[in-house]
PDB file of N, CA and C in Angstrom:
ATOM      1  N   UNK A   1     -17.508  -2.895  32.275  1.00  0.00           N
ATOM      2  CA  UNK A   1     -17.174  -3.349  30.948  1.00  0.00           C
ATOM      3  C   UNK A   1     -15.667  -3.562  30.871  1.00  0.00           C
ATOM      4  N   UNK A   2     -15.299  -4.760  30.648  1.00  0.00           N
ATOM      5  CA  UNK A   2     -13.811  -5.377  29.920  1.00  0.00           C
ATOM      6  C   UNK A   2     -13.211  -4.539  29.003  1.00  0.00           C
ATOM      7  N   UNK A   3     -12.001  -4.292  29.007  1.00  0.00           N
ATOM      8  CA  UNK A   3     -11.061  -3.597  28.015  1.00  0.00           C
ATOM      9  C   UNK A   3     -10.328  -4.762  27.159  1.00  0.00           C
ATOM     10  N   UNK A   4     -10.609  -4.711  25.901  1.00  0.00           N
ATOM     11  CA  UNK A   4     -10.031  -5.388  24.943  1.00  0.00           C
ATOM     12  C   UNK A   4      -8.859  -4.849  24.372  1.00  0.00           C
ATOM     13  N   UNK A   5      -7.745  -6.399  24.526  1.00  0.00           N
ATOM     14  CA  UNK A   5      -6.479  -6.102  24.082  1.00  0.00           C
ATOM     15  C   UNK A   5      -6.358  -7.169  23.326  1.00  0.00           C
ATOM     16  N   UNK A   6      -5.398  -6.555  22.453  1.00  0.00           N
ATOM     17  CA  UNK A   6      -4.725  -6.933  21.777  1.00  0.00           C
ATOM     18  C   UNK A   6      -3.547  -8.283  21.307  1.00  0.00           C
ATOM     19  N   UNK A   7      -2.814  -9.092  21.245  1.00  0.00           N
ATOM     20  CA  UNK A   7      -1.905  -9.572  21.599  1.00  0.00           C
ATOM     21  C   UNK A   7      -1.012 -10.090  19.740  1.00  0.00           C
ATOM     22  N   UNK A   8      -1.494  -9.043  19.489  1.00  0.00           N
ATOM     23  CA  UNK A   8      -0.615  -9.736  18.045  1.00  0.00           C
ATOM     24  C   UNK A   8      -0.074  -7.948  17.716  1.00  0.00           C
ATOM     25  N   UNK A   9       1.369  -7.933  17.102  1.00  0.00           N
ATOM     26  CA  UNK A   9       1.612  -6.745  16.590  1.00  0.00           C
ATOM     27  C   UNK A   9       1.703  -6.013  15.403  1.00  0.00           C
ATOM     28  N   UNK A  10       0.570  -6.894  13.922  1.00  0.00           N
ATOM     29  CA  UNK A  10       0.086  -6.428  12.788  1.00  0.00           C
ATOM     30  C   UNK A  10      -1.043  -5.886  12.743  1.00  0.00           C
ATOM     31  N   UNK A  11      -1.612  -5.024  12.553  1.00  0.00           N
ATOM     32  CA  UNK A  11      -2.845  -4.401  12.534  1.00  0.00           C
ATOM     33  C   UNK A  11      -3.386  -4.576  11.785  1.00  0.00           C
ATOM     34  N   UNK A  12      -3.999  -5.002  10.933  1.00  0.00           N
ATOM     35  CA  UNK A  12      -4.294  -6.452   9.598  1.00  0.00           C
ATOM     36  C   UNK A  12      -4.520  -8.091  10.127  1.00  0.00           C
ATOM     37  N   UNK A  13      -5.098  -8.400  10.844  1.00  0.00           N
ATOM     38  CA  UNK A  13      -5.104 -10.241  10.475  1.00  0.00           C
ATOM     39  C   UNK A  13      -5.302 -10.374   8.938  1.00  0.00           C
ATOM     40  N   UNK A  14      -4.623 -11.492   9.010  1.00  0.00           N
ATOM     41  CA  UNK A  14      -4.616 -12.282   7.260  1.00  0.00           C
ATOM     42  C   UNK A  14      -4.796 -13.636   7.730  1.00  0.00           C
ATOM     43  N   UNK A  15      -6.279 -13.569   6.581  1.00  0.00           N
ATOM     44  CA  UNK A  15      -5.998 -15.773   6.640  1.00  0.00           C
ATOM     45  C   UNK A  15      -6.400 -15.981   7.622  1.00  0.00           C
ATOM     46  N   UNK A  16      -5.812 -17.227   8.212  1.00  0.00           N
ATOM     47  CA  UNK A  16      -6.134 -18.157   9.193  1.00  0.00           C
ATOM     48  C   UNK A  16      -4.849 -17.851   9.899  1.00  0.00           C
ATOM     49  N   UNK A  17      -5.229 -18.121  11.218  1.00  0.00           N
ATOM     50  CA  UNK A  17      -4.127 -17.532  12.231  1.00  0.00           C
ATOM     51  C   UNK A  17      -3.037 -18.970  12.143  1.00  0.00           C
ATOM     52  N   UNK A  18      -1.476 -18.201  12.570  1.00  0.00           N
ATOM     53  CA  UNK A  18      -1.054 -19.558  12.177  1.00  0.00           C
ATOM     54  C   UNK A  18       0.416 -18.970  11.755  1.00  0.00           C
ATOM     55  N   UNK A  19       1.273 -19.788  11.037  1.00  0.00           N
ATOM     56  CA  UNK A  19       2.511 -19.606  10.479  1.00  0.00           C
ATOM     57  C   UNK A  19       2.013 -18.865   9.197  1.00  0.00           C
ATOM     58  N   UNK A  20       2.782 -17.810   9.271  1.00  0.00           N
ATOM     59  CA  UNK A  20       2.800 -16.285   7.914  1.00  0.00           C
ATOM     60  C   UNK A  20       4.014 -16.604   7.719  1.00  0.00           C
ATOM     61  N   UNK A  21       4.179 -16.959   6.743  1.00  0.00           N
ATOM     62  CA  UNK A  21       5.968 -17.066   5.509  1.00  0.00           C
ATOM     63  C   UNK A  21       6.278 -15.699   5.598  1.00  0.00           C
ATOM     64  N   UNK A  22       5.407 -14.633   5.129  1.00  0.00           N
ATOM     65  CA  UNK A  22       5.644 -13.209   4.784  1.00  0.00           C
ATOM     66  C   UNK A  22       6.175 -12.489   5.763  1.00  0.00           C
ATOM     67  N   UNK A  23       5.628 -13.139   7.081  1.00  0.00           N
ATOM     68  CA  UNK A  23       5.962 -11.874   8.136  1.00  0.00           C
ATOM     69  C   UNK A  23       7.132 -11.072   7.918  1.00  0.00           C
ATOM     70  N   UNK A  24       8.167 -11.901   8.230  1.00  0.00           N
ATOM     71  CA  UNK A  24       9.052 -10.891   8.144  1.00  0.00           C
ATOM     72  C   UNK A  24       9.707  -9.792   7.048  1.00  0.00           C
ATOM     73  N   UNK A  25       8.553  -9.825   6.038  1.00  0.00           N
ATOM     74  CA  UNK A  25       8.803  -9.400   4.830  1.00  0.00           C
ATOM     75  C   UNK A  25       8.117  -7.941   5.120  1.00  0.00           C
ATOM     76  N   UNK A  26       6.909  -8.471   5.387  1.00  0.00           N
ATOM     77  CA  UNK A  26       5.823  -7.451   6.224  1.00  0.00           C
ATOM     78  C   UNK A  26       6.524  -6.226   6.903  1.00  0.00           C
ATOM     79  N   UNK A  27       7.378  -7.067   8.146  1.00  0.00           N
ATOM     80  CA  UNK A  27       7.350  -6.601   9.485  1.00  0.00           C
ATOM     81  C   UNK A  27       8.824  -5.303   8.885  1.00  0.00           C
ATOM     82  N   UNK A  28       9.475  -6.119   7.756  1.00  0.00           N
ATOM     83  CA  UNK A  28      10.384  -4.882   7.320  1.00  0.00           C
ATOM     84  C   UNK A  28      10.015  -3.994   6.334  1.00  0.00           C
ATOM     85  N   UNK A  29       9.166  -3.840   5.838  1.00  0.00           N
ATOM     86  CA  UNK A  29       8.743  -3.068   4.690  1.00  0.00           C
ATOM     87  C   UNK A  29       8.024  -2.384   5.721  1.00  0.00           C
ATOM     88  N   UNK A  30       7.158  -2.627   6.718  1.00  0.00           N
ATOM     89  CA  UNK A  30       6.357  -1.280   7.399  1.00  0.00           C
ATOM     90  C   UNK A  30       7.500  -0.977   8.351  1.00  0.00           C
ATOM     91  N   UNK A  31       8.512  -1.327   8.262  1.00  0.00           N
ATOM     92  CA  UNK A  31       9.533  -0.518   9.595  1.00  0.00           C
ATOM     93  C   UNK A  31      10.654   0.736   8.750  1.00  0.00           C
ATOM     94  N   UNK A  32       9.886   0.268   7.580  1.00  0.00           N
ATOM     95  CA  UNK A  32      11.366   1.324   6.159  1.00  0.00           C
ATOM     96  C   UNK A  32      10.549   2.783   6.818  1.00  0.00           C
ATOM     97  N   UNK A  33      11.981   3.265   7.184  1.00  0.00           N
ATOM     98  CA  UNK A  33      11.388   5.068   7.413  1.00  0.00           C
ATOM     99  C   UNK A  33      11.849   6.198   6.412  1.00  0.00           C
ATOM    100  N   UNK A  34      10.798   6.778   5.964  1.00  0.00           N
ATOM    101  CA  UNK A  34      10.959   7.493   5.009  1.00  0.00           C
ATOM    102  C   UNK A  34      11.430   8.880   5.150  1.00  0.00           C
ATOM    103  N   UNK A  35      13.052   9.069   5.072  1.00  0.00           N
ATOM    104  CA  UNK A  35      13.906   9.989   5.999  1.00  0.00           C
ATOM    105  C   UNK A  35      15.110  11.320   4.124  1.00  0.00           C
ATOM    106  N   UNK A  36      14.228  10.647   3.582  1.00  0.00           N
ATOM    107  CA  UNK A  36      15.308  11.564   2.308  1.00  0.00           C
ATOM    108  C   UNK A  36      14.475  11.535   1.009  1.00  0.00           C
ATOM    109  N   UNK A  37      14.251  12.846   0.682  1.00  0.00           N
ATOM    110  CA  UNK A  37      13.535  13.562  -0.575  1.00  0.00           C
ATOM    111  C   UNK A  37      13.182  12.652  -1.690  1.00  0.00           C
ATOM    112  N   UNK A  38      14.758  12.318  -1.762  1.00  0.00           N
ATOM    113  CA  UNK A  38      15.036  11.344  -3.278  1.00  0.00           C
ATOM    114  C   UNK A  38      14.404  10.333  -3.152  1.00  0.00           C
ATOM    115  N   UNK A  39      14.692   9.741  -1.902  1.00  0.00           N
ATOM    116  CA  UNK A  39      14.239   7.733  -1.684  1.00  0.00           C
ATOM    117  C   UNK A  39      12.281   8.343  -1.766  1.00  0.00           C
ATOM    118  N   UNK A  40      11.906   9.028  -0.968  1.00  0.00           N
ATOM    119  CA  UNK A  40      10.390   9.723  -1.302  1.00  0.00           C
ATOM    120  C   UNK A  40       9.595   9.722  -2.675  1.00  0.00           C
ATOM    121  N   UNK A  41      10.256  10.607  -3.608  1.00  0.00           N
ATOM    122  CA  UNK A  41       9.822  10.740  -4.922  1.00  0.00           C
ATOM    123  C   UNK A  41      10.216   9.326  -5.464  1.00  0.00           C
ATOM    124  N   UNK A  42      10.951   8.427  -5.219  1.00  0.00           N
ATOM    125  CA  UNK A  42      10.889   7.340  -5.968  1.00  0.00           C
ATOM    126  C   UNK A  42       9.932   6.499  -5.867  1.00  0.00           C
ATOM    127  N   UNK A  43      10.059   6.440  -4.128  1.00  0.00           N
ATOM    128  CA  UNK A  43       8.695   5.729  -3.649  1.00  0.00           C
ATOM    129  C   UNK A  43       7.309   6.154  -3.992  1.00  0.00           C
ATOM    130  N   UNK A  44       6.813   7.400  -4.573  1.00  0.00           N
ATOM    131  CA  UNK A  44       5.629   7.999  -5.045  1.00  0.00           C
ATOM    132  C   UNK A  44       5.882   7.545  -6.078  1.00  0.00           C
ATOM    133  N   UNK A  45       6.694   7.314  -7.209  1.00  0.00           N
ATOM    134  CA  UNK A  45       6.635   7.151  -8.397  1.00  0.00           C
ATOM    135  C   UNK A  45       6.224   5.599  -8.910  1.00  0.00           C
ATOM    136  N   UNK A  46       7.446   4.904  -7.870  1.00  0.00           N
ATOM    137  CA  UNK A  46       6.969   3.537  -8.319  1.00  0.00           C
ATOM    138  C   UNK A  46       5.951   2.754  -7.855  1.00  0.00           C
ATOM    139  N   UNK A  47       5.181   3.315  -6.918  1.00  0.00           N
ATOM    140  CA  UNK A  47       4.003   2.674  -5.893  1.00  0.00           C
ATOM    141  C   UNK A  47       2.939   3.263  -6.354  1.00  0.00           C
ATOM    142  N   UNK A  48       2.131   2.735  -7.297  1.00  0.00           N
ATOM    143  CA  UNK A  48       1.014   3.446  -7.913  1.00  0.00           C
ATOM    144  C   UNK A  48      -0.255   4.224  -6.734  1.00  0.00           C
ATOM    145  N   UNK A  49      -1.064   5.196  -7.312  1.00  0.00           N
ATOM    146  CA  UNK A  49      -1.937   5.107  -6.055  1.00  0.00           C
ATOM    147  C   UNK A  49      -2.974   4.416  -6.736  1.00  0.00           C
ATOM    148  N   UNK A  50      -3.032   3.889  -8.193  1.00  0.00           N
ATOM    149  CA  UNK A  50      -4.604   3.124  -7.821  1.00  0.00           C
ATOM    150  C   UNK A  50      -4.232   1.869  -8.889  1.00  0.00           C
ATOM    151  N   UNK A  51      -4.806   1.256  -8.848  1.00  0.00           N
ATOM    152  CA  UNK A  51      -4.271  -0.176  -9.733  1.00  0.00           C
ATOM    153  C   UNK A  51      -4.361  -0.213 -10.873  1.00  0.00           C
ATOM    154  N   UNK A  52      -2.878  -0.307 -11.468  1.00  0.00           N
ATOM    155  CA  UNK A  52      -3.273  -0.309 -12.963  1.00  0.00           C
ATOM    156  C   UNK A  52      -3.710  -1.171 -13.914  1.00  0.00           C
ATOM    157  N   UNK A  53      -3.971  -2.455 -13.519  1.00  0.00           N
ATOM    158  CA  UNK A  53      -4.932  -3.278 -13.800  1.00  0.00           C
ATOM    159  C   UNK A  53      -6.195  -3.590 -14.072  1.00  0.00           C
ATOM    160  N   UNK A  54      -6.722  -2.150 -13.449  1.00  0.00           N
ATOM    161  CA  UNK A  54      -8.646  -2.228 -13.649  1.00  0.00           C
ATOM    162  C   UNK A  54      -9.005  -1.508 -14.995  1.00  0.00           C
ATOM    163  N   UNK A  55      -9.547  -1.968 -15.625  1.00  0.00           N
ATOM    164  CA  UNK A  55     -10.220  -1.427 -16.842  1.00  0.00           C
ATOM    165  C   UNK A  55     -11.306  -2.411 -16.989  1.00  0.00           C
ATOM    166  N   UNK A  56     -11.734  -1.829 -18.224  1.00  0.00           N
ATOM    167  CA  UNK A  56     -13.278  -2.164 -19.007  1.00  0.00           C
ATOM    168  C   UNK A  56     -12.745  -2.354 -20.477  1.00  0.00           C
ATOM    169  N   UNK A  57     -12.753  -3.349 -20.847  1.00  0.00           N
ATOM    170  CA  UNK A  57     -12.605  -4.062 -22.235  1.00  0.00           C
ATOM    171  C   UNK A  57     -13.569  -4.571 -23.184  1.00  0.00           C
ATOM    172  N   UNK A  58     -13.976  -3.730 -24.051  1.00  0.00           N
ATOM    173  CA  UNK A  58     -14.924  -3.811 -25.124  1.00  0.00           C
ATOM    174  C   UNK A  58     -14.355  -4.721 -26.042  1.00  0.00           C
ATOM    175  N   UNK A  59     -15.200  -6.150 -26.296  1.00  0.00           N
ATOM    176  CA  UNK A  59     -14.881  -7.434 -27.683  1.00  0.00           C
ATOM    177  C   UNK A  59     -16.435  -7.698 -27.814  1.00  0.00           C
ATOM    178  N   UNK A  60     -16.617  -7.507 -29.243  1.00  0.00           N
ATOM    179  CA  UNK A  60     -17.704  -8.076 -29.582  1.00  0.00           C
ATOM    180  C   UNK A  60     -19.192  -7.036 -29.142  1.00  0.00           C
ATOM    181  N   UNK A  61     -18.912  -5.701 -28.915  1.00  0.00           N
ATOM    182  CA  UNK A  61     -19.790  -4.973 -28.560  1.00  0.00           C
ATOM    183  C   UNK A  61     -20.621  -5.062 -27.027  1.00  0.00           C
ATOM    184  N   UNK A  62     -19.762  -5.831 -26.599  1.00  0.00           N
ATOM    185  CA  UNK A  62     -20.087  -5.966 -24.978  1.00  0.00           C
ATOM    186  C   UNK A  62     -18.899  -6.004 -24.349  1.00  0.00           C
ATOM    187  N   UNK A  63     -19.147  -5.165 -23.063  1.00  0.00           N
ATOM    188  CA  UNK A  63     -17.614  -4.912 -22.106  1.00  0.00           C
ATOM    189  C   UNK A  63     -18.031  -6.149 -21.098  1.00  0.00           C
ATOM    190  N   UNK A  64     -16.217  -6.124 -20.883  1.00  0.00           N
ATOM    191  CA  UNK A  64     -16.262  -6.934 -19.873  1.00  0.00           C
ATOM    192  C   UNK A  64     -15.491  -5.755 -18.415  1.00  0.00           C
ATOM    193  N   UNK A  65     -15.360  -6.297 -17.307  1.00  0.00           N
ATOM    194  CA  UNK A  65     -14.948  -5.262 -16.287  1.00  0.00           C
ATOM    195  C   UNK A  65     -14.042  -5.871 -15.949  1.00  0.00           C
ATOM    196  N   UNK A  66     -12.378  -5.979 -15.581  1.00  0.00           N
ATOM    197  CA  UNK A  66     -11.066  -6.657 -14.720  1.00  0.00           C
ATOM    198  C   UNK A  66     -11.081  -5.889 -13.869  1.00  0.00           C
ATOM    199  N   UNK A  67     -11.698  -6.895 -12.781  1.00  0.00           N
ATOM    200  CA  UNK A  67     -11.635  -5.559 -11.330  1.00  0.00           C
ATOM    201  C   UNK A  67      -9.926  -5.721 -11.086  1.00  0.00           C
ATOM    202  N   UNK A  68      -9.821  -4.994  -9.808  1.00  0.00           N
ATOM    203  CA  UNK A  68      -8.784  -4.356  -9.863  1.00  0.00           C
ATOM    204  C   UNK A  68      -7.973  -5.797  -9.083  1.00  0.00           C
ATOM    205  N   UNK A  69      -6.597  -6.019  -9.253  1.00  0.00           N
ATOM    206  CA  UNK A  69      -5.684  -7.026  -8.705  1.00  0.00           C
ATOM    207  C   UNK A  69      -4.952  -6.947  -8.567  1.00  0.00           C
ATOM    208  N   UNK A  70      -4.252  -5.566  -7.756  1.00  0.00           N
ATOM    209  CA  UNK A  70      -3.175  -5.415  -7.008  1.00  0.00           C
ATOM    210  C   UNK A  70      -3.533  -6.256  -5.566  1.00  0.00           C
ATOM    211  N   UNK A  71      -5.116  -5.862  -5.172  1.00  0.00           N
ATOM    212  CA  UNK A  71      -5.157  -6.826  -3.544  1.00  0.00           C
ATOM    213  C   UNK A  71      -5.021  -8.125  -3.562  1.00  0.00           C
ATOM    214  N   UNK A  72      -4.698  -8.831  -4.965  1.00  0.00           N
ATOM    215  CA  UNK A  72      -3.661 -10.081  -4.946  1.00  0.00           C
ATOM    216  C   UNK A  72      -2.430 -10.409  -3.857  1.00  0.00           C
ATOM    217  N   UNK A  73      -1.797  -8.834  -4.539  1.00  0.00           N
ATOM    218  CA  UNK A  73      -0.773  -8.893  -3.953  1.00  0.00           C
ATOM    219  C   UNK A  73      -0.405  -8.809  -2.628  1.00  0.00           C
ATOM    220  N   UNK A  74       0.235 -10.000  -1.876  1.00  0.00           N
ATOM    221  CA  UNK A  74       0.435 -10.146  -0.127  1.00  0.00           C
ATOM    222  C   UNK A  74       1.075  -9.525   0.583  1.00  0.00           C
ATOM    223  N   UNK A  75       1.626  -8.129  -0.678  1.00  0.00           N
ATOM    224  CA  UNK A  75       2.226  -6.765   0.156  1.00  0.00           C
ATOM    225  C   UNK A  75       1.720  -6.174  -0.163  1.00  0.00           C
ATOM    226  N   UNK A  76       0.578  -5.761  -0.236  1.00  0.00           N
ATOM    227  CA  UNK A  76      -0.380  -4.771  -0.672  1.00  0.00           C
ATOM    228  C   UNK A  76      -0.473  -3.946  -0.013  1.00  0.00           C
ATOM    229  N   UNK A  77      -1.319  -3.978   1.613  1.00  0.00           N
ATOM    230  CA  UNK A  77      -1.218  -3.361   2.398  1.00  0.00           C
ATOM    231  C   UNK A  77       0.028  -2.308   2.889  1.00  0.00           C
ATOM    232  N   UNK A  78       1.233  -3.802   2.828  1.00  0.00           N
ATOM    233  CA  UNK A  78       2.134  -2.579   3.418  1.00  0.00           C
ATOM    234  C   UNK A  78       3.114  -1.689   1.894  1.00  0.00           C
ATOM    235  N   UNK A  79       2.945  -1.773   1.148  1.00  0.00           N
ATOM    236  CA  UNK A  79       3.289  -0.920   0.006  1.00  0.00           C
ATOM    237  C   UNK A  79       2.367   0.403  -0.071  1.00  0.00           C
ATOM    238  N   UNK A  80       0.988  -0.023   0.410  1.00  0.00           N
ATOM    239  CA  UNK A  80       0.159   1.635   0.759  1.00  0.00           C
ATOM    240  C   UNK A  80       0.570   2.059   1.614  1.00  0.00           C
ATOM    241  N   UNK A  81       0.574   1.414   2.848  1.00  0.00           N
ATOM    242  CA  UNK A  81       1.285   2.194   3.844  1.00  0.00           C
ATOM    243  C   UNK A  81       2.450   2.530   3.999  1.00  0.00           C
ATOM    244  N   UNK A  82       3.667   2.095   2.761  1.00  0.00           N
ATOM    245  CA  UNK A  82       4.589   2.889   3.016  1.00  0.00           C
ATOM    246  C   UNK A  82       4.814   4.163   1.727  1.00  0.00           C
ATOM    247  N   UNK A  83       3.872   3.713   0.765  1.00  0.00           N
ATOM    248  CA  UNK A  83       3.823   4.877  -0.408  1.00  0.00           C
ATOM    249  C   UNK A  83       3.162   6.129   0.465  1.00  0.00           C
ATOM    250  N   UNK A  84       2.390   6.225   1.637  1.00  0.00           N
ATOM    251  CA  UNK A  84       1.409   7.003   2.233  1.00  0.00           C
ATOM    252  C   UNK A  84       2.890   7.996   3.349  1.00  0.00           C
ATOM    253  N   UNK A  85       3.546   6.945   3.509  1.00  0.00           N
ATOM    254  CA  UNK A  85       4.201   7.147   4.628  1.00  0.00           C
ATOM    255  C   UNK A  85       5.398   8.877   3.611  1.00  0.00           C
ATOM    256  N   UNK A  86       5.577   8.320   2.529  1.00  0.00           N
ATOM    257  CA  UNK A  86       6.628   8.686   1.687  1.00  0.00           C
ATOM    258  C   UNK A  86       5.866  10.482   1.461  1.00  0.00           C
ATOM    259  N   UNK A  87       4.587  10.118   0.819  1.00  0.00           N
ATOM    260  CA  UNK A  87       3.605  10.845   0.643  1.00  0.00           C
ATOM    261  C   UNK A  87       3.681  12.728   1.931  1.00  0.00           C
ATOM    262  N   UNK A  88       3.449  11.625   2.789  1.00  0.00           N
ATOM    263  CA  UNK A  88       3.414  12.433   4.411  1.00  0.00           C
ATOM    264  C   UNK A  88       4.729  13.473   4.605  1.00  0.00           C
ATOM    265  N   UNK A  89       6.008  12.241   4.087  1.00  0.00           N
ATOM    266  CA  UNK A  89       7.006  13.241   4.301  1.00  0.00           C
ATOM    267  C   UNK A  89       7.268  13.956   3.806  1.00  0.00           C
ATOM    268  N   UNK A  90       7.016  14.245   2.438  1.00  0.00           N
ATOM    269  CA  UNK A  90       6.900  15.316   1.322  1.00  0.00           C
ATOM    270  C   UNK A  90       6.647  16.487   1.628  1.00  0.00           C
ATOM    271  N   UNK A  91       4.829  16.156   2.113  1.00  0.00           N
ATOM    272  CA  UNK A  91       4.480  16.924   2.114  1.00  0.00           C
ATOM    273  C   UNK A  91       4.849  18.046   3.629  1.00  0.00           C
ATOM    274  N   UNK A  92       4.455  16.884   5.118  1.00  0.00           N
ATOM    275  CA  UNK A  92       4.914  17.422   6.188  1.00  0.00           C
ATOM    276  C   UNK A  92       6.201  18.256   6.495  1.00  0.00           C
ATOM    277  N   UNK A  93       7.480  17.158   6.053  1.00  0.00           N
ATOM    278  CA  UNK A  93       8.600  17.462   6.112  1.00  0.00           C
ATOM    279  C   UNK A  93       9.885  18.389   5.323  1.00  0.00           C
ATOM    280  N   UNK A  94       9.267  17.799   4.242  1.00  0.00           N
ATOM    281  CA  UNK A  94       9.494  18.823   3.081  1.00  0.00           C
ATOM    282  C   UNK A  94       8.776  19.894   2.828  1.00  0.00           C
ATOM    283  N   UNK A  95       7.528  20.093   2.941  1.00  0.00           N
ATOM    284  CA  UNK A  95       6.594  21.058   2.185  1.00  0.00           C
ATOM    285  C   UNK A  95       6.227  21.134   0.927  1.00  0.00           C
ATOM    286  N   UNK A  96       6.802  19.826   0.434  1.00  0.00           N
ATOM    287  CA  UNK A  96       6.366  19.915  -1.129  1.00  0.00           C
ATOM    288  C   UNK A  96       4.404  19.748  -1.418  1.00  0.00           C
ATOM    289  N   UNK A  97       4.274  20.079  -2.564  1.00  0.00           N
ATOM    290  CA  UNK A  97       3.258  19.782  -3.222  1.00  0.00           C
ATOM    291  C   UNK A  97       3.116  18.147  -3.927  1.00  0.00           C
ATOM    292  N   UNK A  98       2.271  17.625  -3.361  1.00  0.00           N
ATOM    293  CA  UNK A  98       2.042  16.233  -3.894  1.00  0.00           C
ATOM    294  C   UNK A  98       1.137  15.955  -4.548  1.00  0.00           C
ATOM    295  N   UNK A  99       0.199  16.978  -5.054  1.00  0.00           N
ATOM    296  CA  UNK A  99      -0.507  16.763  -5.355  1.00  0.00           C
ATOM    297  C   UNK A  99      -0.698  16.148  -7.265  1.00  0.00           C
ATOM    298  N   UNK A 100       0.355  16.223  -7.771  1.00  0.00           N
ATOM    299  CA  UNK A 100       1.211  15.326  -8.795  1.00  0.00           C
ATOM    300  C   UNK A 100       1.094  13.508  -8.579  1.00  0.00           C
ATOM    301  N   UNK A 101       1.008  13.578  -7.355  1.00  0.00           N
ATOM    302  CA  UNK A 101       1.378  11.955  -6.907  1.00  0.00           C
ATOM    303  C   UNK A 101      -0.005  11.298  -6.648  1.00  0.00           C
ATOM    304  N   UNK A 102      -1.638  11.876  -6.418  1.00  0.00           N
ATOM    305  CA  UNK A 102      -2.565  11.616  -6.118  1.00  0.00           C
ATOM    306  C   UNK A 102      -3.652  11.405  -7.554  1.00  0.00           C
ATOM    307  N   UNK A 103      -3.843  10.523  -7.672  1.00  0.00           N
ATOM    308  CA  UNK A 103      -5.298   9.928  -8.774  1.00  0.00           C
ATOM    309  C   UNK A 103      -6.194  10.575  -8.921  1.00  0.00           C
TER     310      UNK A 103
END
């Protein structure tokens, strides 16, 4: 049996393979290392953990549902993974309690 590799260095395909405008937007937002308390708690604060966009809206005695539309957004991915990253150091590095920062 063949060993399958790899040859691209996002762990995510998006779209159709091809020219990404974003990459390098991407490629620096997942390279931000999360190395100081302060820059941490900001990053927990302003990076929601669940979208605040989803609700259920009652007009007329029938709801309607707005699913959720942050995965609009074409930094989605890497804004979890670096709110997660922030998350980690808290808790790993710091020892804090995060549990303030979780939905």
């Amino acid at each position: 049996m063949s060993t399958i590799t790899h040859d691209h260095d996002h762990p995510i395909p998006r779209g159709r393979p091809g020219f990404d405008i974003l990459f390098p937007l991407r490629r620096w937002v997942d390279s931000l290392r999360v190395s100081d308390r302060k820059l941490a708690h900001l990053l927990c604060t302003l990076i929601p953990c669940c979208c605040p966009f989803e609700r259920d809206v009652t007009l007329f005695d029938r709801t309607f549902h707005i699913p959720p539309l942050c995965k609009l957004n074409p930094l989605y991915y890497e804004f979890v993974a670096l709110r997660l990253r922030a998350l980690s150091y808290l808790a790993d590095d710091c020892g804090e309690d995060v549990t303030k920062y979780i939905c």
